[in-house]
C-alpha atoms as a PDB file:
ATOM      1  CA  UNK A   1      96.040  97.286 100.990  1.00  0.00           C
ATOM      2  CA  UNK A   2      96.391  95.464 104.370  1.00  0.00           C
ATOM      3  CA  UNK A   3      94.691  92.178 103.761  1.00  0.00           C
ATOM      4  CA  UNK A   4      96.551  90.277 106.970  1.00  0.00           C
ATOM      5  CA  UNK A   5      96.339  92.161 110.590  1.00  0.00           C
ATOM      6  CA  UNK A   6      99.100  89.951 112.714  1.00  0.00           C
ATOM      7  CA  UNK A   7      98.824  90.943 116.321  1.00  0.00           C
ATOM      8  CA  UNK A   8     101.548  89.337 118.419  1.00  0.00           C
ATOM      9  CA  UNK A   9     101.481  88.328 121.891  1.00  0.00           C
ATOM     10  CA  UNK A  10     101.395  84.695 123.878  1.00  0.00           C
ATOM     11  CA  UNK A  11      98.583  82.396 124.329  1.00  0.00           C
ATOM     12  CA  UNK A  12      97.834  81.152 128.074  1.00  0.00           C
ATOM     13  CA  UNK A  13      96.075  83.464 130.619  1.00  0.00           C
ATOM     14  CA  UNK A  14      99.087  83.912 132.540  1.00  0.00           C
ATOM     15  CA  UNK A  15     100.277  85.847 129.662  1.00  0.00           C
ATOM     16  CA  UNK A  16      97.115  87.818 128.795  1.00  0.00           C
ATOM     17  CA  UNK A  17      97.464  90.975 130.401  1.00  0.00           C
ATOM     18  CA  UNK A  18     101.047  91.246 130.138  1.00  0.00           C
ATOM     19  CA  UNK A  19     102.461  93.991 128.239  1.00  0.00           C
ATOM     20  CA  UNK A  20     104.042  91.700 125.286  1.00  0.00           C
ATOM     21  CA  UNK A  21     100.465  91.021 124.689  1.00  0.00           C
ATOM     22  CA  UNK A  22      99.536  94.421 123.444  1.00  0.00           C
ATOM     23  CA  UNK A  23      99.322  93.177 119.896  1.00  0.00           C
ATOM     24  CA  UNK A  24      96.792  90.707 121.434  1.00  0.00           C
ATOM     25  CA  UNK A  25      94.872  93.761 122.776  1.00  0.00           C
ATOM     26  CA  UNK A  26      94.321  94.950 119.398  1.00  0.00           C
ATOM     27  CA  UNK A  27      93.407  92.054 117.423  1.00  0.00           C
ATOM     28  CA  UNK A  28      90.621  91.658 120.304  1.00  0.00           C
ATOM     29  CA  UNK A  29      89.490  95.007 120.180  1.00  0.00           C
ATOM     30  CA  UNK A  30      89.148  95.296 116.345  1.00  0.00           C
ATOM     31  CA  UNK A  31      87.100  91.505 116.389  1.00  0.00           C
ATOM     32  CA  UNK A  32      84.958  93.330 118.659  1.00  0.00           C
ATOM     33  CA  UNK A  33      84.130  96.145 116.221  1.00  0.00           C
ATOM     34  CA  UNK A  34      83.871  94.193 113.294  1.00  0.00           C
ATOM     35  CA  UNK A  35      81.473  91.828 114.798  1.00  0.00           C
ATOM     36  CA  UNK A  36      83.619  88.784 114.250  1.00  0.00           C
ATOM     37  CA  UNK A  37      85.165  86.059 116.798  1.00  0.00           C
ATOM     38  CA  UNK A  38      89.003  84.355 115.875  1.00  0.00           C
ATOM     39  CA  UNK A  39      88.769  80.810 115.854  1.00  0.00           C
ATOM     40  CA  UNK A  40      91.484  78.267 116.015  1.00  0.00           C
ATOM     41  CA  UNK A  41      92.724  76.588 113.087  1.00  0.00           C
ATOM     42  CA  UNK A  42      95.486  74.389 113.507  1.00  0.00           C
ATOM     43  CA  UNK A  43      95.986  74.556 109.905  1.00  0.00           C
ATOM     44  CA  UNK A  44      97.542  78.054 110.534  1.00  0.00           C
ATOM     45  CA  UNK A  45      98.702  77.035 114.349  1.00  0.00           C
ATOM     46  CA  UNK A  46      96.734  80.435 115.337  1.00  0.00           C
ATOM     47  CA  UNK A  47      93.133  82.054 116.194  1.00  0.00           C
ATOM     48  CA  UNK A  48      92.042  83.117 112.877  1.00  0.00           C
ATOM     49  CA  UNK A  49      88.785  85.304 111.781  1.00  0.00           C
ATOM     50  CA  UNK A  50      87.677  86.223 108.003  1.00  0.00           C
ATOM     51  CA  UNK A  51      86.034  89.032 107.543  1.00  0.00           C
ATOM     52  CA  UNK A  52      84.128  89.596 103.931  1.00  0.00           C
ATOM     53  CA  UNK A  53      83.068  93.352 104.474  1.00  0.00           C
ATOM     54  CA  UNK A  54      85.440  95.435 106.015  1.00  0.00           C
ATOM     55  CA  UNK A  55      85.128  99.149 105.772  1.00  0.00           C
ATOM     56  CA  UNK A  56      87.474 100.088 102.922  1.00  0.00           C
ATOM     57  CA  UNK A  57      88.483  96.549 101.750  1.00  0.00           C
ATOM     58  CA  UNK A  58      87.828  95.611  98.325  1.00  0.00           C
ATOM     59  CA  UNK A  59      88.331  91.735  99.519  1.00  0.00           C
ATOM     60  CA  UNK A  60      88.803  89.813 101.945  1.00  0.00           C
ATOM     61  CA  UNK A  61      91.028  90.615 105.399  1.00  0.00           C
ATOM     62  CA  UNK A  62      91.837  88.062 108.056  1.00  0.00           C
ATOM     63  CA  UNK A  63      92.516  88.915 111.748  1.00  0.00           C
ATOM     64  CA  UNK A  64      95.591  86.482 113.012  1.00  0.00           C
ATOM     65  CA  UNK A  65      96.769  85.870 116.717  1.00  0.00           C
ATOM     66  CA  UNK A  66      99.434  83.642 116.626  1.00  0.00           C
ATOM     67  CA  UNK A  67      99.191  80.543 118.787  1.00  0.00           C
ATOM     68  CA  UNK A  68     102.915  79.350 118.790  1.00  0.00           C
ATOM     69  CA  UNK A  69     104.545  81.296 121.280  1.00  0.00           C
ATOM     70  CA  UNK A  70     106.020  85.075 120.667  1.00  0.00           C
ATOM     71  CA  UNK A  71     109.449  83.490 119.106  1.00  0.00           C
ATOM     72  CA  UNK A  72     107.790  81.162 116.444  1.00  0.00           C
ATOM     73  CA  UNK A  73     104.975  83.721 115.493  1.00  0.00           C
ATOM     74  CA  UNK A  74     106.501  83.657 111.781  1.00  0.00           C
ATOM     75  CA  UNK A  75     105.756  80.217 111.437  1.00  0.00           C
ATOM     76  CA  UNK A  76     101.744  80.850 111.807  1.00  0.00           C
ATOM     77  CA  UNK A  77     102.127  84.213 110.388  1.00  0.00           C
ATOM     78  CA  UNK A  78     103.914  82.447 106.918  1.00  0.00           C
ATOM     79  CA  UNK A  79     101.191  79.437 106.705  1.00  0.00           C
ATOM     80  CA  UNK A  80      98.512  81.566 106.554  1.00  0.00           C
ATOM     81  CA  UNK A  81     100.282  84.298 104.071  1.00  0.00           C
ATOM     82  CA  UNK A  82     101.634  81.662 101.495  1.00  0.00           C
ATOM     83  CA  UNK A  83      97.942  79.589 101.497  1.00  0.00           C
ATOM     84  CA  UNK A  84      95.960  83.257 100.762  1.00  0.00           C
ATOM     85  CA  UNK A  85      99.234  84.255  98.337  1.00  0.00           C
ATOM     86  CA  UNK A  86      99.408  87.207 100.868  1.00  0.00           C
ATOM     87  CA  UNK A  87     102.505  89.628 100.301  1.00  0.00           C
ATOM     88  CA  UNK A  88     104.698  90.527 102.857  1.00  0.00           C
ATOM     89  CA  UNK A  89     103.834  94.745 102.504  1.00  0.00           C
ATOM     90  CA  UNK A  90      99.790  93.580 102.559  1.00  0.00           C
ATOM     91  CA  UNK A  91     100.406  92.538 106.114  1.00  0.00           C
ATOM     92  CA  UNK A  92     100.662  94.342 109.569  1.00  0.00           C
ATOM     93  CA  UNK A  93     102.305  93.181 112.508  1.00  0.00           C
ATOM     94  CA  UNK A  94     100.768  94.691 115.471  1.00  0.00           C
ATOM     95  CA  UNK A  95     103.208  94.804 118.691  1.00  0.00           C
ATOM     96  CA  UNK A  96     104.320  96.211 121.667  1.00  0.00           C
ATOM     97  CA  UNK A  97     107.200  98.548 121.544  1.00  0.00           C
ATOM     98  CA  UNK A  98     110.065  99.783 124.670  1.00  0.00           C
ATOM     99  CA  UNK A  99     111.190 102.842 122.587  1.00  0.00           C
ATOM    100  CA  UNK A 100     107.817 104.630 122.813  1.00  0.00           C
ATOM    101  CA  UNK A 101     105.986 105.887 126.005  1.00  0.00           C
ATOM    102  CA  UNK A 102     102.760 104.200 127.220  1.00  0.00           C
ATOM    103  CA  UNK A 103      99.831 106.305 125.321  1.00  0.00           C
ATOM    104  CA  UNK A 104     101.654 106.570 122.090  1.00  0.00           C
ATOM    105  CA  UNK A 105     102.155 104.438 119.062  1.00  0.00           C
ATOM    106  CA  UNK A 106     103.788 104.742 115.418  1.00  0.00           C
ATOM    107  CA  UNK A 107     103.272 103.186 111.891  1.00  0.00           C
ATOM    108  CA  UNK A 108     105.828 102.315 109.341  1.00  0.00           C
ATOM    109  CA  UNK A 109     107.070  99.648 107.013  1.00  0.00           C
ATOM    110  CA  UNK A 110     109.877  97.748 107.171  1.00  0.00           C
ATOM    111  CA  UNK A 111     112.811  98.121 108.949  1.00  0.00           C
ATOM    112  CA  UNK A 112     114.591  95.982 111.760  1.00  0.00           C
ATOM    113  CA  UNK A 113     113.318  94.167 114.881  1.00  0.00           C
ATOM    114  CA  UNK A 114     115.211  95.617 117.576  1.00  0.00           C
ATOM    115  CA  UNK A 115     115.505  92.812 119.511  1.00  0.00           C
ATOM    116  CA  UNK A 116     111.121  91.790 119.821  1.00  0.00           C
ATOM    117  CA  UNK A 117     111.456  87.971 118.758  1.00  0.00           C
ATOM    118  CA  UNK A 118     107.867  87.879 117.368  1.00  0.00           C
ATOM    119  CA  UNK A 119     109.438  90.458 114.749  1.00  0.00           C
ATOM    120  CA  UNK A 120     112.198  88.536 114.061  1.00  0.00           C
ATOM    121  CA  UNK A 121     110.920  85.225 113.548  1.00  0.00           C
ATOM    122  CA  UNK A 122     108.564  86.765 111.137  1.00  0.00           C
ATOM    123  CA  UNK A 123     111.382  88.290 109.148  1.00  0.00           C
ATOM    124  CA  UNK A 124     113.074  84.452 109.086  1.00  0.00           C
ATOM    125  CA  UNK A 125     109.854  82.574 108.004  1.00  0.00           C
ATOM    126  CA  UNK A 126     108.724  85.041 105.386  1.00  0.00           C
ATOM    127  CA  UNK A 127     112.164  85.714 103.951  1.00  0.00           C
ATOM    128  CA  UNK A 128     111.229  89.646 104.084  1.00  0.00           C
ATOM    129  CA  UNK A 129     111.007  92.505 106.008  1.00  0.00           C
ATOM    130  CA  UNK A 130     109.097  94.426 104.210  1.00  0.00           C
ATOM    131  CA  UNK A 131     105.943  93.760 106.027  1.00  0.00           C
ATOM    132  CA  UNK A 132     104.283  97.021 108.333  1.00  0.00           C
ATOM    133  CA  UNK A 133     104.519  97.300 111.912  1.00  0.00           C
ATOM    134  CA  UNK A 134     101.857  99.307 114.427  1.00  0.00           C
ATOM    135  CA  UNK A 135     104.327  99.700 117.233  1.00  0.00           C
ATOM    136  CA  UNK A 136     102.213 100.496 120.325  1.00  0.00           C
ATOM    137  CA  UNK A 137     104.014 101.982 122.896  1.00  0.00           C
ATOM    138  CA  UNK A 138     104.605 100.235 126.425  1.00  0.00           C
ATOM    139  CA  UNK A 139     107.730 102.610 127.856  1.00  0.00           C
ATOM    140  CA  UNK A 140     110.865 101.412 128.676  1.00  0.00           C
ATOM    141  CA  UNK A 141     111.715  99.844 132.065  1.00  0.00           C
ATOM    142  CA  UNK A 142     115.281 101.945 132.190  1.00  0.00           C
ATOM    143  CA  UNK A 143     117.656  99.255 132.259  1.00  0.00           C
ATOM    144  CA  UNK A 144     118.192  96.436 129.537  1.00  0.00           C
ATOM    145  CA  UNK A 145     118.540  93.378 131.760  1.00  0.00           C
ATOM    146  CA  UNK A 146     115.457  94.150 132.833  1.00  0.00           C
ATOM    147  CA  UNK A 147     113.119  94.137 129.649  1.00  0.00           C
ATOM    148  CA  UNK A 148     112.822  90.448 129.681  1.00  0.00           C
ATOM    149  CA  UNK A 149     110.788  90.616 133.285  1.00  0.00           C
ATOM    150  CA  UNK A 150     109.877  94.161 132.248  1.00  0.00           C
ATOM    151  CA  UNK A 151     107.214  92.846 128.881  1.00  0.00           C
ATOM    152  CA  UNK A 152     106.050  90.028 130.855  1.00  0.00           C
ATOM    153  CA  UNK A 153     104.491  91.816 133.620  1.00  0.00           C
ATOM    154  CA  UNK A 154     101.082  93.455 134.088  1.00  0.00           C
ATOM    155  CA  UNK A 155     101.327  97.122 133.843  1.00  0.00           C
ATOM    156  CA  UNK A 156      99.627  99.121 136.336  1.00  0.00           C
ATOM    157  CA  UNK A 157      96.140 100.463 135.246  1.00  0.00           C
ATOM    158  CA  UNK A 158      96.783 104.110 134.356  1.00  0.00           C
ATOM    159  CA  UNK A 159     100.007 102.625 131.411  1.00  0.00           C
ATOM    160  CA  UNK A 160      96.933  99.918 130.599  1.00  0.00           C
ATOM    161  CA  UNK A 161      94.438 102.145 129.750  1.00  0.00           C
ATOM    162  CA  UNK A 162      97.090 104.616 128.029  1.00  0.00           C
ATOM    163  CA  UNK A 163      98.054 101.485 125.631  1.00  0.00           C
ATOM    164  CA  UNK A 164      93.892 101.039 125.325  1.00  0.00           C
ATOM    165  CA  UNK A 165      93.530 104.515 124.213  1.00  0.00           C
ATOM    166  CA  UNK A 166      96.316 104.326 121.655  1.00  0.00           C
ATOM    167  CA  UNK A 167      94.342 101.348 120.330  1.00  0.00           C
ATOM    168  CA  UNK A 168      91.706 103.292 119.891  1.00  0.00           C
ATOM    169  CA  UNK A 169      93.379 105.728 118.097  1.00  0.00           C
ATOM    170  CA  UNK A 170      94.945 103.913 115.159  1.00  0.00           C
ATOM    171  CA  UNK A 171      91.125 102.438 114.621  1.00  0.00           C
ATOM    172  CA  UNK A 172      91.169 105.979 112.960  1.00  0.00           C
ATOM    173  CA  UNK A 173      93.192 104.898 110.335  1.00  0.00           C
ATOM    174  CA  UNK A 174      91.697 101.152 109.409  1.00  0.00           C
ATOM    175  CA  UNK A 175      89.587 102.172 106.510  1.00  0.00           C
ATOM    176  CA  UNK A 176      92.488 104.263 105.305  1.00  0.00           C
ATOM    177  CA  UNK A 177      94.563 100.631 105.512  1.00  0.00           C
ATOM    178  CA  UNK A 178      92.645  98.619 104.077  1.00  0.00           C
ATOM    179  CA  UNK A 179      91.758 100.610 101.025  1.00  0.00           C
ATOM    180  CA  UNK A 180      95.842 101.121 100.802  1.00  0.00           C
ATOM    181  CA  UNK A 181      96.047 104.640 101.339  1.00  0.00           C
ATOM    182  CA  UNK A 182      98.873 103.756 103.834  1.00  0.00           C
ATOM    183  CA  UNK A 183     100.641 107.174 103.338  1.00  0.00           C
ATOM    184  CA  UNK A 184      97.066 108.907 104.637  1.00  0.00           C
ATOM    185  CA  UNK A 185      97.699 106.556 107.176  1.00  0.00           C
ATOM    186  CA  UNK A 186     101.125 107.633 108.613  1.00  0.00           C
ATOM    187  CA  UNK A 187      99.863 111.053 108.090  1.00  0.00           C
ATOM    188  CA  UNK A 188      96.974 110.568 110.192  1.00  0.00           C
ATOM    189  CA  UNK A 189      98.159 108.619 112.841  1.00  0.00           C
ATOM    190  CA  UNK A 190     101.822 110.522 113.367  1.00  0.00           C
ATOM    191  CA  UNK A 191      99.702 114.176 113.249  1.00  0.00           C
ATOM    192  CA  UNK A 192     100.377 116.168 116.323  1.00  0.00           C
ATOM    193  CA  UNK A 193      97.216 117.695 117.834  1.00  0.00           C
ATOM    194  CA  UNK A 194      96.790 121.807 117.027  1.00  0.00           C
ATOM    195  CA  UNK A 195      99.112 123.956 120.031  1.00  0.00           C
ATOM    196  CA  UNK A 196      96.128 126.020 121.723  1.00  0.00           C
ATOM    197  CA  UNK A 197      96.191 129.379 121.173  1.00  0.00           C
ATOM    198  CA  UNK A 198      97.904 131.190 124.648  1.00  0.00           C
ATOM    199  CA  UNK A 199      95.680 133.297 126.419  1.00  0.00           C
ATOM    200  CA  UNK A 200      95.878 136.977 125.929  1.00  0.00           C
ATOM    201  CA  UNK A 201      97.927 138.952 128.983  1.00  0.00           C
ATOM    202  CA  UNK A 202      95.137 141.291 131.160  1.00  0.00           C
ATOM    203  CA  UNK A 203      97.156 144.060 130.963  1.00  0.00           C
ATOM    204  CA  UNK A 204      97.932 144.593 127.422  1.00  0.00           C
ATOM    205  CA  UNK A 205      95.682 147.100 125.901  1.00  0.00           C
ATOM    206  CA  UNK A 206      92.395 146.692 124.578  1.00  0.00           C
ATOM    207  CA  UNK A 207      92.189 146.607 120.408  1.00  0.00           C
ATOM    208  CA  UNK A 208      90.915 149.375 118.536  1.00  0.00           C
ATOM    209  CA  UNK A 209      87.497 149.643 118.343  1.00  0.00           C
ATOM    210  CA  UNK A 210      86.882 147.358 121.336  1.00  0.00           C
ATOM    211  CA  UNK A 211      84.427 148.852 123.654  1.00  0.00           C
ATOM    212  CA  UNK A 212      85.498 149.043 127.379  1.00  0.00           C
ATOM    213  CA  UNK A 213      83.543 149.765 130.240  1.00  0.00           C
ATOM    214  CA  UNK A 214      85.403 153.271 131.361  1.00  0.00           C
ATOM    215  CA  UNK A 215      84.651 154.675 127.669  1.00  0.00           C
ATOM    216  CA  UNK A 216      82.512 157.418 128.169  1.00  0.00           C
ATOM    217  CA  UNK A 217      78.705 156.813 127.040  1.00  0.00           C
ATOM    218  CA  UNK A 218      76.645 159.470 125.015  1.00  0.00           C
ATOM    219  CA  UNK A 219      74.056 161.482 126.831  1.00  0.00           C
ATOM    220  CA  UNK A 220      70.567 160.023 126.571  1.00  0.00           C
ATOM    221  CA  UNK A 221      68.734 162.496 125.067  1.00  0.00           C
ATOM    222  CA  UNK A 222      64.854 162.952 124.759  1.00  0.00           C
ATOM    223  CA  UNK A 223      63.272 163.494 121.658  1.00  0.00           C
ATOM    224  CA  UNK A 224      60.922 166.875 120.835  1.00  0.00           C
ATOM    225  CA  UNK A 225      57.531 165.427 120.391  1.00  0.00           C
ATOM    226  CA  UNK A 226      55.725 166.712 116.620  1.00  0.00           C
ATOM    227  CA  UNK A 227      54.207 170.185 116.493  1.00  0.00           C
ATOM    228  CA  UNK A 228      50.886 170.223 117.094  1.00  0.00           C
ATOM    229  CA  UNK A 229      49.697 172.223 114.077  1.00  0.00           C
ATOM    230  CA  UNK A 230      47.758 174.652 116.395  1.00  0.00           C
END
């Protein structure tokens, strides 16, 4: 089960509606469901909520947003795992990611960092990679020297709400993470929405037995009334 839910970003309001925040977004958004407020505790250099009664959870989950700065996020990430003796595949990072589009977002565990520093100092300071990763999609700005401006800058409203609505999406799959069905998880999260069915072309011919509005009709007919008896 997921017991820590890291969402990575940079403290400081100059930095809050940037798009390297979008782990940020998250962590605010599920607080706000769950009824709960992260509070700082220096203890774990980050903003840090309990929660007792999660849907699914048979313990215990804490909501983290590191308080360090994106590149030391492993250091507040790491004081709060080793205190709670939480495992590196019980915890999701939550982040913003260049290789997806705006809208769209993708679950998995392990793997590399790709260059997102928050990632990699997590790696370092918990001597694993084997934690998960919610990559929310922010698009790519099309040219590598300019990512560093790129994640740092407001995106315009329509690529905001897109990342707001993925958010809402993976909410789908919380209970599913927090019980530990993470494979439901993937499943659910990476489906593709059912093709619609195309329309059928007007001038293919009606199917048998299909009534049509040039068939020809039977003749009303009247009926005989009884013989008298006379």
């Amino acid at each position: 089960m997921i017991r820590l839910f890291v969402g990575l970003g940079n403290p400081g309001s100059e930095y809050e509606d940037t798009r390297h925040n979008a782990g940020f977004w998250w962590i605010d958004a599920l607080a706000r469901g769950l009824k709960v407020t992260p509070q700082l505790d220096t203890k774990y250099h980050g903003l840090v909520a309990r929660v007792n009664d999660a849907p699914g959870a048979s313990g215990p989950i804490w909501l983290l947003q590191p308080m360090t700065y994106m590149n030391l996020s492993g250091k507040s990430v790491a004081a709060l795992a080793r205190f709670f003796k939480i495992a590196p595949e019980e915890i999701l990072a939550i982040h913003d990611e260049l290789e997806i589009a705006p809208g769209e977002l993708k679950l998995k565990q392990g793997g590399g960092n790709a260059g997102h520093n928050g990632l990699k100092d997590m790696q370092a300071q918990l001597g694993s990679g084997n934690f998960w990763r919610l990559r929310l999609g922010i698009g790519h700005p099309g040219h590598r020297d300019e990512v560093a401006g790129y994640v740092l800058r407001k995106p315009p409203l329509a690529e905001r709400q897109a990342v707001e609505d993925s958010i809402g999406k993976s909410f789908e799959a919380f209970k599913l993470m927090t019980a530990g069905d993470m494979a439901k998880a993937v499943a659910l999260l990476h489906a593709k929405p059912p093709r619609p069915k195309p329309p059928r072309p007007a001038n293919l011919p009606p199917k048998p037995g299909t009534p049509t509005t040039t068939d020809p009709q039977p003749a009303a007919t009247t009926a005989a009334p009884p013989p008298s008896g006379d």
